[in-house]
N, C-alpha and C. Protein backbone atom coordinates (compact mmCIF):
# COMPACT_ATOMS: atom_id res chain seq x y z
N UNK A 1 57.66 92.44 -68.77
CA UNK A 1 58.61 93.52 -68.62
C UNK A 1 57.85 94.76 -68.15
N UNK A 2 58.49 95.33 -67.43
CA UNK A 2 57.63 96.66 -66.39
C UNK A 2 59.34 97.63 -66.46
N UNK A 3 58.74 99.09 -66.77
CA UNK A 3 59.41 100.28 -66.27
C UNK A 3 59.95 100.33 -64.98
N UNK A 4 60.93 100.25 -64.57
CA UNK A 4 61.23 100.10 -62.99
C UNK A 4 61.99 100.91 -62.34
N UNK A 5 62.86 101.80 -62.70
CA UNK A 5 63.69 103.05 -62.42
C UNK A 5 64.01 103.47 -63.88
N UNK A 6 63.76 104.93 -63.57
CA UNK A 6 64.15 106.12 -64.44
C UNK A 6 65.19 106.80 -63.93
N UNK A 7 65.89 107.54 -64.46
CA UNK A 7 67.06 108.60 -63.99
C UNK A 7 67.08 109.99 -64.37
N UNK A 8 66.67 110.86 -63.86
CA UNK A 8 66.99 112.35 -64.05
C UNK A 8 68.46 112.52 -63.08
N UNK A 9 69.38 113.53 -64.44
CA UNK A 9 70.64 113.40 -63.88
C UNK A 9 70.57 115.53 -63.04
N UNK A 10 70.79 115.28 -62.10
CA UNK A 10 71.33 116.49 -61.16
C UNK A 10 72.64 117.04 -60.69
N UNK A 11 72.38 118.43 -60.45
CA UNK A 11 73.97 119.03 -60.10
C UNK A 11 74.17 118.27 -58.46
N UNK A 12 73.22 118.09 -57.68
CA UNK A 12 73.66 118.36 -56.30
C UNK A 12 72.83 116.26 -55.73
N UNK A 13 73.12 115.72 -55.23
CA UNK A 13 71.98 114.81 -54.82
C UNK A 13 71.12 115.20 -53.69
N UNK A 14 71.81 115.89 -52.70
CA UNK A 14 71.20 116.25 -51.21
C UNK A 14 70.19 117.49 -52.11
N UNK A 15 70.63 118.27 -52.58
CA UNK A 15 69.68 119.62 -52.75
C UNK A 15 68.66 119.03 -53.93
N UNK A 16 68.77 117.72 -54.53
CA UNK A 16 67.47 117.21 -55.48
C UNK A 16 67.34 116.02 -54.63
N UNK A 17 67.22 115.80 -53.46
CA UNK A 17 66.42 114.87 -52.27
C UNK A 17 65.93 115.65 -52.03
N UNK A 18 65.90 116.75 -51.39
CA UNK A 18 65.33 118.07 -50.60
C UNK A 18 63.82 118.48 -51.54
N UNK A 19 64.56 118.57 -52.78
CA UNK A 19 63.30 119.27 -53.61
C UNK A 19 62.71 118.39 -53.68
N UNK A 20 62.48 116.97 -54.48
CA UNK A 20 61.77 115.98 -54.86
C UNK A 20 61.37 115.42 -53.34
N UNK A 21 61.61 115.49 -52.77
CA UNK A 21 61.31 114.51 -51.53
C UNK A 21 60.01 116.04 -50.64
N UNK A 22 61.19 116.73 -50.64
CA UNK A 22 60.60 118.14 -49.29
C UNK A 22 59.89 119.26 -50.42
N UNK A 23 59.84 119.30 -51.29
CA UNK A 23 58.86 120.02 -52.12
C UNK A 23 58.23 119.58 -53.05
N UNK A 24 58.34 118.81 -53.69
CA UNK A 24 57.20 117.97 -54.87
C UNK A 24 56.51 116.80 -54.02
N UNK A 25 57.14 116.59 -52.67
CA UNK A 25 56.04 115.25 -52.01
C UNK A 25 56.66 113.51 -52.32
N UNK A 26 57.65 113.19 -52.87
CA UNK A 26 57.86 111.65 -53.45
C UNK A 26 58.45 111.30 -52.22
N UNK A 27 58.39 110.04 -51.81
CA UNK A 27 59.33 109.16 -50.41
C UNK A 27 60.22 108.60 -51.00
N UNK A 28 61.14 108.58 -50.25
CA UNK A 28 62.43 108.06 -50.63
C UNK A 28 62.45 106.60 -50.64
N UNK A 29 62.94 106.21 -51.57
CA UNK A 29 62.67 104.04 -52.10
C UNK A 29 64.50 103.62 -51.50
N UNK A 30 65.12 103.95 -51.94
CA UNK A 30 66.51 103.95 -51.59
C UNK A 30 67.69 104.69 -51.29
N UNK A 31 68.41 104.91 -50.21
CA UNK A 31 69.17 105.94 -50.19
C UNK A 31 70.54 105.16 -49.65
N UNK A 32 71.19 104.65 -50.29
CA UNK A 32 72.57 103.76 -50.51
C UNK A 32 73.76 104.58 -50.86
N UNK A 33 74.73 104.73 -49.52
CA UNK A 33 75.90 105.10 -49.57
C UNK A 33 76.72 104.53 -50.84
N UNK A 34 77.56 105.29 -52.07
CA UNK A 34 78.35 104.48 -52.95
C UNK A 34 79.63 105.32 -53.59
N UNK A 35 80.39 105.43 -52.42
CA UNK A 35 81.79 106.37 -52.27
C UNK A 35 81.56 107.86 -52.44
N UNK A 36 81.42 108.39 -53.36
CA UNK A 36 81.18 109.93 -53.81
C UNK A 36 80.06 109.87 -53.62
N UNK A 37 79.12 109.50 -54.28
CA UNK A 37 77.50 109.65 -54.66
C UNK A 37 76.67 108.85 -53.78
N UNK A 38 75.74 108.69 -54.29
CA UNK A 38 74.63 107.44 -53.53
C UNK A 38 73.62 107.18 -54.78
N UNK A 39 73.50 106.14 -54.64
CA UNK A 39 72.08 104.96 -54.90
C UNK A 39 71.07 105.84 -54.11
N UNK A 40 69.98 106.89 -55.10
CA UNK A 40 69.11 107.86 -54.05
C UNK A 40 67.79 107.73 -55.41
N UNK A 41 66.85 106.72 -54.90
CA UNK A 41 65.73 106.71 -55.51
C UNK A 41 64.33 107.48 -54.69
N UNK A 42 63.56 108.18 -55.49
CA UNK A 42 62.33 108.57 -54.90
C UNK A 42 61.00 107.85 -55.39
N UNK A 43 59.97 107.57 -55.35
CA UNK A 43 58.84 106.99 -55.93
C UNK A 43 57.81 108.06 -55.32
N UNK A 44 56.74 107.87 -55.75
CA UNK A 44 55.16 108.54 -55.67
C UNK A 44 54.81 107.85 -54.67
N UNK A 45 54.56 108.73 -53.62
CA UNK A 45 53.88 108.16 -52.06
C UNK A 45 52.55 106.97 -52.12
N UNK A 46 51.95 107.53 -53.80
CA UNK A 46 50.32 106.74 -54.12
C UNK A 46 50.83 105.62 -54.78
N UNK A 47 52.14 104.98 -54.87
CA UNK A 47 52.08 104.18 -55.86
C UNK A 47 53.60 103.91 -55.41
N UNK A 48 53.94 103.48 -53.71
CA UNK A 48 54.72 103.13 -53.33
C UNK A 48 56.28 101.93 -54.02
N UNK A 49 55.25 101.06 -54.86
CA UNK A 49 55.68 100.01 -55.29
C UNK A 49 55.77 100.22 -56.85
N UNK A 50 55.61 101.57 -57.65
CA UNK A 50 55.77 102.00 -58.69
C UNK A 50 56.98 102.37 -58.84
N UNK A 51 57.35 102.77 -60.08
CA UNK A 51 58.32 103.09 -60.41
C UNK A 51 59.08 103.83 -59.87
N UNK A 52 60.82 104.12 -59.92
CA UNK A 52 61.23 104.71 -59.37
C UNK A 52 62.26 105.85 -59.84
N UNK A 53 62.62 107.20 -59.44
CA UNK A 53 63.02 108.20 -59.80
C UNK A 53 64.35 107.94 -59.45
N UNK A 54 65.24 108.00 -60.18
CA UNK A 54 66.93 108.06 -59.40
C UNK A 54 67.38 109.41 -59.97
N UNK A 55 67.93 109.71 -58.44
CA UNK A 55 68.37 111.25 -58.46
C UNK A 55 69.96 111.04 -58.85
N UNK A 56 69.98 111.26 -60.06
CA UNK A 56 71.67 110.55 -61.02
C UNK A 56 72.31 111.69 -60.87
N UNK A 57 73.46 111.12 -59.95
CA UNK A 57 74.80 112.61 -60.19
C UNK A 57 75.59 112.86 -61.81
N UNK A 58 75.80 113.89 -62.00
CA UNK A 58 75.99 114.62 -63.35
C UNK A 58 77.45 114.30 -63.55
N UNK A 59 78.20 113.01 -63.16
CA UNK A 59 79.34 112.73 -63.36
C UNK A 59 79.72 112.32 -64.45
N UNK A 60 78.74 111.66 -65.65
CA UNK A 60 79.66 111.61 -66.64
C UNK A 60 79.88 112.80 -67.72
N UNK A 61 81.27 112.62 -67.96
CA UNK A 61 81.58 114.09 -69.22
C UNK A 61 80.16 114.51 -70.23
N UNK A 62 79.35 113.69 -70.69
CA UNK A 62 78.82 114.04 -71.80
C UNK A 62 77.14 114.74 -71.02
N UNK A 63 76.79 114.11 -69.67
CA UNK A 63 75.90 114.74 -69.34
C UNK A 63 76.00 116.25 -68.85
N UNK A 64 76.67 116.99 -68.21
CA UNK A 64 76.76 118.98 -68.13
C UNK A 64 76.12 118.92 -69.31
N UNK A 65 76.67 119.00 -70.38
CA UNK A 65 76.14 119.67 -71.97
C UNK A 65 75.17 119.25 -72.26
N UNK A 66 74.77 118.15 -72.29
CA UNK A 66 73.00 117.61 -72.50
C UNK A 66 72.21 118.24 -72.02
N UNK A 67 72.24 118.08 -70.85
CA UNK A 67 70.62 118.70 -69.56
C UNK A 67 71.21 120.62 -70.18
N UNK A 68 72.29 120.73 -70.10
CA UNK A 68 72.03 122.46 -70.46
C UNK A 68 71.48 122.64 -71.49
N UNK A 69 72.04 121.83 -72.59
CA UNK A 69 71.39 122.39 -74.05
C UNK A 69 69.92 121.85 -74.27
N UNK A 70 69.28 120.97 -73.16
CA UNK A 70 67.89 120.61 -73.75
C UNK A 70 67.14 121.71 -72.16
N UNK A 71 67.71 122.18 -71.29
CA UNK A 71 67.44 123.33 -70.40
C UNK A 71 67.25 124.46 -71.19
N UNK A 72 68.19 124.77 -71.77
CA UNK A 72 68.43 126.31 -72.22
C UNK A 72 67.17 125.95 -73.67
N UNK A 73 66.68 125.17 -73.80
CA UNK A 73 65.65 124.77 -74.97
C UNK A 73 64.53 125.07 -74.69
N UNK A 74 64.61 125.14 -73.41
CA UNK A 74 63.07 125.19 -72.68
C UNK A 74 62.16 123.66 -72.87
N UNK A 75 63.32 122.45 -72.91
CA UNK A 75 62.90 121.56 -73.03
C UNK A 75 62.46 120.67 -71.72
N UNK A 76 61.55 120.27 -71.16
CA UNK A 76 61.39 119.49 -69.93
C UNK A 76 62.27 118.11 -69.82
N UNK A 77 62.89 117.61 -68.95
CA UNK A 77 63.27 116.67 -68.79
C UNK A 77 62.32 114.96 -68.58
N UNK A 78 61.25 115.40 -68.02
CA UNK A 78 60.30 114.38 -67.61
C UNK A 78 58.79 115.15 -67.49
N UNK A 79 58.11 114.34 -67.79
CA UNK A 79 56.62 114.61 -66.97
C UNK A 79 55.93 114.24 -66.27
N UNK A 80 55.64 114.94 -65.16
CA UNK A 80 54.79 114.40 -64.13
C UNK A 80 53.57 114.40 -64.14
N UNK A 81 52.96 113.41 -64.16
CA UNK A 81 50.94 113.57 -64.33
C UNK A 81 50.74 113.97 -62.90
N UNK A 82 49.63 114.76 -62.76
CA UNK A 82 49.13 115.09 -61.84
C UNK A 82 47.49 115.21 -62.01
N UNK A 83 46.73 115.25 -61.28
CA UNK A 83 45.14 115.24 -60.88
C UNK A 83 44.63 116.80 -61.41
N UNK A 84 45.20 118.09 -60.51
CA UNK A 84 44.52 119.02 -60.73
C UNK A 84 46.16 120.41 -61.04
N UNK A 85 46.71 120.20 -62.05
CA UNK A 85 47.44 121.16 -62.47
C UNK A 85 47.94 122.52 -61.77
N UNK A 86 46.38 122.90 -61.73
CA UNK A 86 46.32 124.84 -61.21
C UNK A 86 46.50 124.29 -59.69
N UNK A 87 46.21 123.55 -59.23
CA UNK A 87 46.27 123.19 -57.54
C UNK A 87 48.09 122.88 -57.73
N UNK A 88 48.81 122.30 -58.32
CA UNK A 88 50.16 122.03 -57.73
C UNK A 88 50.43 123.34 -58.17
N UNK A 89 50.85 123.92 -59.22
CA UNK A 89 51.18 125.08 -59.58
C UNK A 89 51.23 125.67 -58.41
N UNK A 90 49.67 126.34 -57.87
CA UNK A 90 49.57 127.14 -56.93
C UNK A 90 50.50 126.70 -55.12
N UNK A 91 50.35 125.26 -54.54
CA UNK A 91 51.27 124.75 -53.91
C UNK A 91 52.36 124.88 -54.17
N UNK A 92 53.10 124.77 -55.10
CA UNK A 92 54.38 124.82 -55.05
C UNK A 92 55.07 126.15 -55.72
N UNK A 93 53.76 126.75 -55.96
CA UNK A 93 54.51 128.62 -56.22
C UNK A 93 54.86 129.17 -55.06
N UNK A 94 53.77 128.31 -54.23
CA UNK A 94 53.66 129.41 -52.51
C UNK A 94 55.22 128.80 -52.08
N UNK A 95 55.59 127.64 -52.30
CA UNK A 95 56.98 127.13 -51.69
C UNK A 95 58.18 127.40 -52.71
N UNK A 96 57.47 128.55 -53.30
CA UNK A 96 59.19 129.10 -53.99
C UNK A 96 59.62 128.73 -55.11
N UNK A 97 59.04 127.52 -55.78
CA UNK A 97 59.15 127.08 -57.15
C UNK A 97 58.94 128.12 -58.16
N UNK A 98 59.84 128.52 -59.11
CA UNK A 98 60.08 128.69 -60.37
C UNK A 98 59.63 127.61 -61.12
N UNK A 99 58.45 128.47 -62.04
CA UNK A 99 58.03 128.32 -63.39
C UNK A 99 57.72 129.16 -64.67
N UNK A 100 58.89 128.52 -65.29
CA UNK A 100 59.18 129.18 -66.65
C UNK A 100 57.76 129.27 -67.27
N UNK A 101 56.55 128.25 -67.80
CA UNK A 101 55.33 128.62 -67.96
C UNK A 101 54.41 127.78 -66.91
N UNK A 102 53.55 128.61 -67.13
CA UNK A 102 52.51 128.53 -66.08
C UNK A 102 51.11 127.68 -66.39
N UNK A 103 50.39 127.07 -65.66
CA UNK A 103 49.49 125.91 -66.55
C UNK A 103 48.91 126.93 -67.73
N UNK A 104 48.59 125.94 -68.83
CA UNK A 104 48.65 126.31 -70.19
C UNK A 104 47.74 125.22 -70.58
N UNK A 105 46.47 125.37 -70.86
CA UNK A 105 45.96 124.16 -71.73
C UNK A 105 46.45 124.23 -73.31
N UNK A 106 47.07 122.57 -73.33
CA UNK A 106 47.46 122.26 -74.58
C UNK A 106 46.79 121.06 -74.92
N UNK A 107 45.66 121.34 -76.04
CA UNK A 107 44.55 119.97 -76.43
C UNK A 107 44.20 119.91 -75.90
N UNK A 108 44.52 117.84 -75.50
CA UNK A 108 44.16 117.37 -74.44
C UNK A 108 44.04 117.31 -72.80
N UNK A 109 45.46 118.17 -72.79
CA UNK A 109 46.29 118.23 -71.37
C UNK A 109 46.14 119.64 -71.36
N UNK A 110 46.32 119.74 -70.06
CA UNK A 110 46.93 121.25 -69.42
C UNK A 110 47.97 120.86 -68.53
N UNK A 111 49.50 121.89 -69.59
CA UNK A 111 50.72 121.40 -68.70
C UNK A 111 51.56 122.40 -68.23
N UNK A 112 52.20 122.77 -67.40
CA UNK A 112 53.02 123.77 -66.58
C UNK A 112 54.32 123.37 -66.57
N UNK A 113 55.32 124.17 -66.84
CA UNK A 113 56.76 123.95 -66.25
C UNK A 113 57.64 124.54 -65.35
N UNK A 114 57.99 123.37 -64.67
CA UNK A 114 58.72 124.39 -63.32
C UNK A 114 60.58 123.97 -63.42
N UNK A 115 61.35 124.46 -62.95
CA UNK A 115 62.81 124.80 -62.45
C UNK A 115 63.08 123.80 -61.33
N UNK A 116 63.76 122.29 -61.57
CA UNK A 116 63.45 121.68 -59.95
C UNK A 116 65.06 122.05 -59.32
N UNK A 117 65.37 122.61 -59.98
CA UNK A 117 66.65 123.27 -58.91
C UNK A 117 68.25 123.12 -58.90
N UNK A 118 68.22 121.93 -59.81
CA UNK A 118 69.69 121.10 -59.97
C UNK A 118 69.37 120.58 -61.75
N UNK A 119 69.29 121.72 -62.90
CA UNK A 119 69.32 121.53 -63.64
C UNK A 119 68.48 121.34 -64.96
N UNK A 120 67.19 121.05 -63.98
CA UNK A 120 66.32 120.44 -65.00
C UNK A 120 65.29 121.28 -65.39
N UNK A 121 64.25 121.07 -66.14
CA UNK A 121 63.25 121.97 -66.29
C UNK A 121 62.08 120.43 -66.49
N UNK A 122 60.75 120.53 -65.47
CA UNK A 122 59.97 119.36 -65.53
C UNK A 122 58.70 120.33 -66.06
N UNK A 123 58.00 119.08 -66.29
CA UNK A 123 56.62 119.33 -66.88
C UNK A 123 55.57 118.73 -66.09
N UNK A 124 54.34 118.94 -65.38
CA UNK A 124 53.44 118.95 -64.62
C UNK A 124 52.18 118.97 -65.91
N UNK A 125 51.62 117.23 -65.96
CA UNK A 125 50.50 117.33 -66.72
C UNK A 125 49.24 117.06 -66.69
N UNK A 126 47.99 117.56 -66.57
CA UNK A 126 46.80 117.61 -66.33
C UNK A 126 46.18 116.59 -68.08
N UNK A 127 45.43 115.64 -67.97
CA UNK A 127 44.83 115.50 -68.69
C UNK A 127 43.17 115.96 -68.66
N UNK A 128 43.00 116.62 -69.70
CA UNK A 128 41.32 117.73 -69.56
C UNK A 128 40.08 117.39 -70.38
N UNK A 129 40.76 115.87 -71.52
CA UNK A 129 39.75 116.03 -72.10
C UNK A 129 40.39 114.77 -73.78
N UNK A 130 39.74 114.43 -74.57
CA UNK A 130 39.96 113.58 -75.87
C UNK A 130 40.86 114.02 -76.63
């Protein structure tokens, strides 16, 4: 058994293709017409055949109130590992990204949170050390 799609749920699908795809860097794995919405997965360009991100429209009743009340928490939705922390930070400040905090060594990790645009609040994590 292997992890094989995840779902972060969004307000918009086109404007969280745009970000995840045209500002965080992921290629698109599937993009399937399905009446209203679409079948719209992204994956990690390094790890083509890895897991996959589905950009989930916010259609059912109980999700609005979830993602706000764990948003308005200052809670992250997901975390993204990354190599060098202060390097994406700084990339994706220059492209306009909002971040509520800014890399922060915590312990082991040093982690940052940014605003991806349709709801969510993500976490960007550096591992630094035991």
């Amino acid at each position: 058994m292997r992890l094989q799609t995840v779902s972060v749920f969004v307000d918009d699908q086109q404007r969280a293709l745009d970000f995840y795809a045209g500002v965080l860097g992921f290629s698109v794995a599937a993009d399937v017409p399905l009446g209203e919405f679409r079948w719209l997965t992204v994956v990690s360009p390094e790890a083509p055949d890895g897991t996959q991100l589905s950009l989930e429209p916010k259609n059912h009743p109980a999700v609005p109130a979830f993602t706000a009340a764990i948003a308005a928490d200052g809670i992250p939705f997901l975390q993204l590992g990354v190599d060098d922390v202060q390097a994406e930070y700084e990339r994706l400040l220059a492209a306009g990204v909002v971040f509520p905090m800014p890399p922060t060594p915590m312990g082991p990790v040093t982690i940052a949170v940014l605003d991806d645009t349709c709801g969510n609040l993500l976490q960007l994590a550096q591992r630094t050390g035991a």
